[in-house]
N, C-alpha and C. Protein backbone atom coordinates (compact mmCIF):
# COMPACT_ATOMS: atom_id res chain seq x y z
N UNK A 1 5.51 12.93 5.96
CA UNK A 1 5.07 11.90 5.06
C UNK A 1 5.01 12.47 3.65
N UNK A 2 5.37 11.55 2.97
CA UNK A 2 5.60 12.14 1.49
C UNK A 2 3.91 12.49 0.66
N UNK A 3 3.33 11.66 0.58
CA UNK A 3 2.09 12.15 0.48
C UNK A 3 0.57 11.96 1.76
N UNK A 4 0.04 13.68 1.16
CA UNK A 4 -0.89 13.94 2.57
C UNK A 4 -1.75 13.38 2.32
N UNK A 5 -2.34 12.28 1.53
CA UNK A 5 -3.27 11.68 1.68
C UNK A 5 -3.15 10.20 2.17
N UNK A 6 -1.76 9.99 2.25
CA UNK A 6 -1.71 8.72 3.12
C UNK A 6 -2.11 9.15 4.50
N UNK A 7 -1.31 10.06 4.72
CA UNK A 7 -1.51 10.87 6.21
C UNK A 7 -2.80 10.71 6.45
N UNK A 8 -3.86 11.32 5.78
CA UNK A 8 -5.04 11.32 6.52
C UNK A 8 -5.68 10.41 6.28
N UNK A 9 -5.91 8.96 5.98
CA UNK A 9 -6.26 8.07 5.49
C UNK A 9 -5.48 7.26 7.13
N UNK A 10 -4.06 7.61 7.18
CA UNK A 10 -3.80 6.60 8.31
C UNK A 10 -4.76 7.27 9.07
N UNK A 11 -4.72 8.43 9.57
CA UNK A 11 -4.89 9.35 10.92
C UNK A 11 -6.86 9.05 11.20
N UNK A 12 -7.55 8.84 9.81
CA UNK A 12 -8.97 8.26 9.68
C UNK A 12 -8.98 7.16 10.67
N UNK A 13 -7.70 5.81 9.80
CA UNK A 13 -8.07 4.78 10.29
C UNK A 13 -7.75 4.54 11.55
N UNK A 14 -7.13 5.34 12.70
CA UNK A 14 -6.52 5.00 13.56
C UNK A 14 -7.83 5.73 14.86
N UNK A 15 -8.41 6.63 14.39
CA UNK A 15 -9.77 7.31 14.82
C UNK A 15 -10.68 6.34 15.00
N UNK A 16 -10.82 5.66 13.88
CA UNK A 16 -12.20 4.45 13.64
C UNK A 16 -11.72 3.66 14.76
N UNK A 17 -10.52 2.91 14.61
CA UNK A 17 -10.34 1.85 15.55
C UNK A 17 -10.41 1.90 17.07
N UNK A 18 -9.86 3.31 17.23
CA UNK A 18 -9.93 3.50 18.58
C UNK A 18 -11.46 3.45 18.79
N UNK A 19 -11.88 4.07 18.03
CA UNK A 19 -13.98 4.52 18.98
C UNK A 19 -14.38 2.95 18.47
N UNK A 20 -14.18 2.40 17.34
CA UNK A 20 -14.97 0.69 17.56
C UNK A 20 -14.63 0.17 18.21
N UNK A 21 -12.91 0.25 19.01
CA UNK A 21 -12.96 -0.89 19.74
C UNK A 21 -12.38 -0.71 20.93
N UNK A 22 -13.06 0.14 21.34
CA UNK A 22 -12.60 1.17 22.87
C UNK A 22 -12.96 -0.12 23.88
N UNK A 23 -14.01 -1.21 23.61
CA UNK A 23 -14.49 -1.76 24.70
C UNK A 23 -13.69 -2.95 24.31
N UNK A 24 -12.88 -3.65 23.66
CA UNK A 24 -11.70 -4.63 23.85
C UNK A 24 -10.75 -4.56 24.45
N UNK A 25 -10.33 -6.10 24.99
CA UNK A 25 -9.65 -5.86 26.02
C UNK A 25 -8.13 -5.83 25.45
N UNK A 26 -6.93 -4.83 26.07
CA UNK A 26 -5.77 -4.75 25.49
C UNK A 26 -5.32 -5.61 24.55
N UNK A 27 -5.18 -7.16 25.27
CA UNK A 27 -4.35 -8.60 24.64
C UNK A 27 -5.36 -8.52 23.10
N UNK A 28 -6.41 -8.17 22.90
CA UNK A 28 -7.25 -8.09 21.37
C UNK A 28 -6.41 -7.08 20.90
N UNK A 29 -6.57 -6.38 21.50
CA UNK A 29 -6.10 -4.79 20.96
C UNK A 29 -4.73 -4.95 19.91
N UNK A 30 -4.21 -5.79 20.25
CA UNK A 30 -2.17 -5.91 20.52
C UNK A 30 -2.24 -6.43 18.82
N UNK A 31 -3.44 -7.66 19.14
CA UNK A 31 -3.12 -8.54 17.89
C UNK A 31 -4.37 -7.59 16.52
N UNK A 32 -5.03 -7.08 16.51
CA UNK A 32 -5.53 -5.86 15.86
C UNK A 32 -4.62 -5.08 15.35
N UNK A 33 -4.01 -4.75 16.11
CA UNK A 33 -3.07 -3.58 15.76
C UNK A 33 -1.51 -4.51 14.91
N UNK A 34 -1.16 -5.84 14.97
CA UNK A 34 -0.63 -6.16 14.40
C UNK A 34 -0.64 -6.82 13.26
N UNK A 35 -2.38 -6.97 12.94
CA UNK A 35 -3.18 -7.18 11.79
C UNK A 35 -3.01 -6.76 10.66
N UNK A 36 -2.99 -5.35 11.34
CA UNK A 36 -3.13 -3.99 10.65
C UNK A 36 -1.88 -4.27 9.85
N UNK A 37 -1.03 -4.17 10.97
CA UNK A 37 0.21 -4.01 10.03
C UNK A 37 0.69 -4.74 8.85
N UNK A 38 0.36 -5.89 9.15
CA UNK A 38 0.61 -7.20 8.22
C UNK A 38 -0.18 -7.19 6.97
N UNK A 39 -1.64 -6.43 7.22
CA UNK A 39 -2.20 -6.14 5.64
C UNK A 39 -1.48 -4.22 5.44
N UNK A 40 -1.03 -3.65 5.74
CA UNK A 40 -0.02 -3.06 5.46
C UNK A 40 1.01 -3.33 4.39
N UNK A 41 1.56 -4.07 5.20
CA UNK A 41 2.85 -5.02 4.63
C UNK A 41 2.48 -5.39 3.16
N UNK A 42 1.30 -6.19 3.31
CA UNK A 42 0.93 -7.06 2.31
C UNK A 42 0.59 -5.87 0.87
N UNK A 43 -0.15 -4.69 1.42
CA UNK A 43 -0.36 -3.83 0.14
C UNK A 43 1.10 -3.36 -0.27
N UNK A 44 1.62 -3.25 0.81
CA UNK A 44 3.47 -2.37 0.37
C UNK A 44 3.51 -3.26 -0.67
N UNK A 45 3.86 -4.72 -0.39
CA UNK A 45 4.61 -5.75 -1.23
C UNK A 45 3.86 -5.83 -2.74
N UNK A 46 2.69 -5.63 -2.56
CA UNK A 46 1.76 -5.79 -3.85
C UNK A 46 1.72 -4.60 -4.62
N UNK A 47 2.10 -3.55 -4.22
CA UNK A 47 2.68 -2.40 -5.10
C UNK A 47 3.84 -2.17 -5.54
N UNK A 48 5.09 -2.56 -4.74
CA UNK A 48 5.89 -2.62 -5.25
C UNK A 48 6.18 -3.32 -6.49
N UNK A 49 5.65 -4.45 -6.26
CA UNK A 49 5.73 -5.53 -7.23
C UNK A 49 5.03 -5.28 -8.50
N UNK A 50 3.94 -4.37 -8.43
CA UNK A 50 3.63 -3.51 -9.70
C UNK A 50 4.68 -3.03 -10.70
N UNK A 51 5.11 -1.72 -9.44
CA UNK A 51 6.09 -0.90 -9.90
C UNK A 51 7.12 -1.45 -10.81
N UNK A 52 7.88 -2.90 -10.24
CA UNK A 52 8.65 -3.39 -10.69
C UNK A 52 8.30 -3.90 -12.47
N UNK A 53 7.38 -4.39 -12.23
CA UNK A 53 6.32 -4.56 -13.50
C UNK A 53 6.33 -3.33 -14.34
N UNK A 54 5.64 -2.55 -14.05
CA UNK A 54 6.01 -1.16 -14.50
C UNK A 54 7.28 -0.61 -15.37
N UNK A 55 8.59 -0.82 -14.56
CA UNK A 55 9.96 -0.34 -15.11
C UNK A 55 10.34 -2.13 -15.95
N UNK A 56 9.98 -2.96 -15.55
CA UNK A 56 10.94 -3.91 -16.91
C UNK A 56 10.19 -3.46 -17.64
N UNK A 57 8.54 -3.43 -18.20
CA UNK A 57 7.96 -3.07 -19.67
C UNK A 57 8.37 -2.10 -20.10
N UNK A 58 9.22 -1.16 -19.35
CA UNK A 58 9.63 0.06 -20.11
C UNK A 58 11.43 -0.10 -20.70
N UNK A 59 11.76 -0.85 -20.15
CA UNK A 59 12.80 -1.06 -20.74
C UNK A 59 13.28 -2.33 -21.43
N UNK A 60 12.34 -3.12 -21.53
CA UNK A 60 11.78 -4.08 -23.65
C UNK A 60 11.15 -3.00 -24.47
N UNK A 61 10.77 -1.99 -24.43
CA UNK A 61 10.58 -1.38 -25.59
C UNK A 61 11.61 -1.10 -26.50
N UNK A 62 11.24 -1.64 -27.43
CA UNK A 62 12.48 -1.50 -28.44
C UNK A 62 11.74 -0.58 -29.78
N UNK A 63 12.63 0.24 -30.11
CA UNK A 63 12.23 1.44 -31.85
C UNK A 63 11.97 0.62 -33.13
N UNK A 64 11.18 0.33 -33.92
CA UNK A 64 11.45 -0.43 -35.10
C UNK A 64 11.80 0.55 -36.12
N UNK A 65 12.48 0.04 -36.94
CA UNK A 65 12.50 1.50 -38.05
C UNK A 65 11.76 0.66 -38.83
N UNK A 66 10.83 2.21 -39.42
CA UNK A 66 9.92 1.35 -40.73
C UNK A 66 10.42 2.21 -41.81
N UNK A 67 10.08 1.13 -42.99
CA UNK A 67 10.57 1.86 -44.18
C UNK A 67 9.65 2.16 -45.38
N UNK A 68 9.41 3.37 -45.73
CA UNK A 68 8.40 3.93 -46.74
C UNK A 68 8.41 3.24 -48.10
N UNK A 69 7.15 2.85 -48.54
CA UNK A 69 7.02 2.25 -49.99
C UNK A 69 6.47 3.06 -50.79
């Protein structure tokens, strides 16, 4: 993984879930775990979409020349 703090941030959250919800039954389990993913998804998409934000403002910057009085 490119950065180790995603790593341990997943490897946290995957600890928590198991010990909170050791006593649910699989068919919960399935749709939990595909929860997950979908607000996953949802932060990917909402960062990217930053990023993208990010690189057009950098390329409207335009130089003005100013001129000395």
């Amino acid at each position: 993984m490119k950065h180790k703090w995603i790593e341990h941030m997943v490897q946290a959250w995957d600890a928590f879930m198991e010990e909170m919800f050791s006593f649910i039954p699989e068919e919960s389990k399935k749709h939990i775990k595909n929860a997950r993913k979908e607000i996953l998804l949802a932060l990917k998409s909402v960062i990217e979409k930053r990023i993208e934000e990010l690189e057009k403002g950098k390329k409207e910057i335009k130089k003005v020349k100013v001129e000395k009085s």
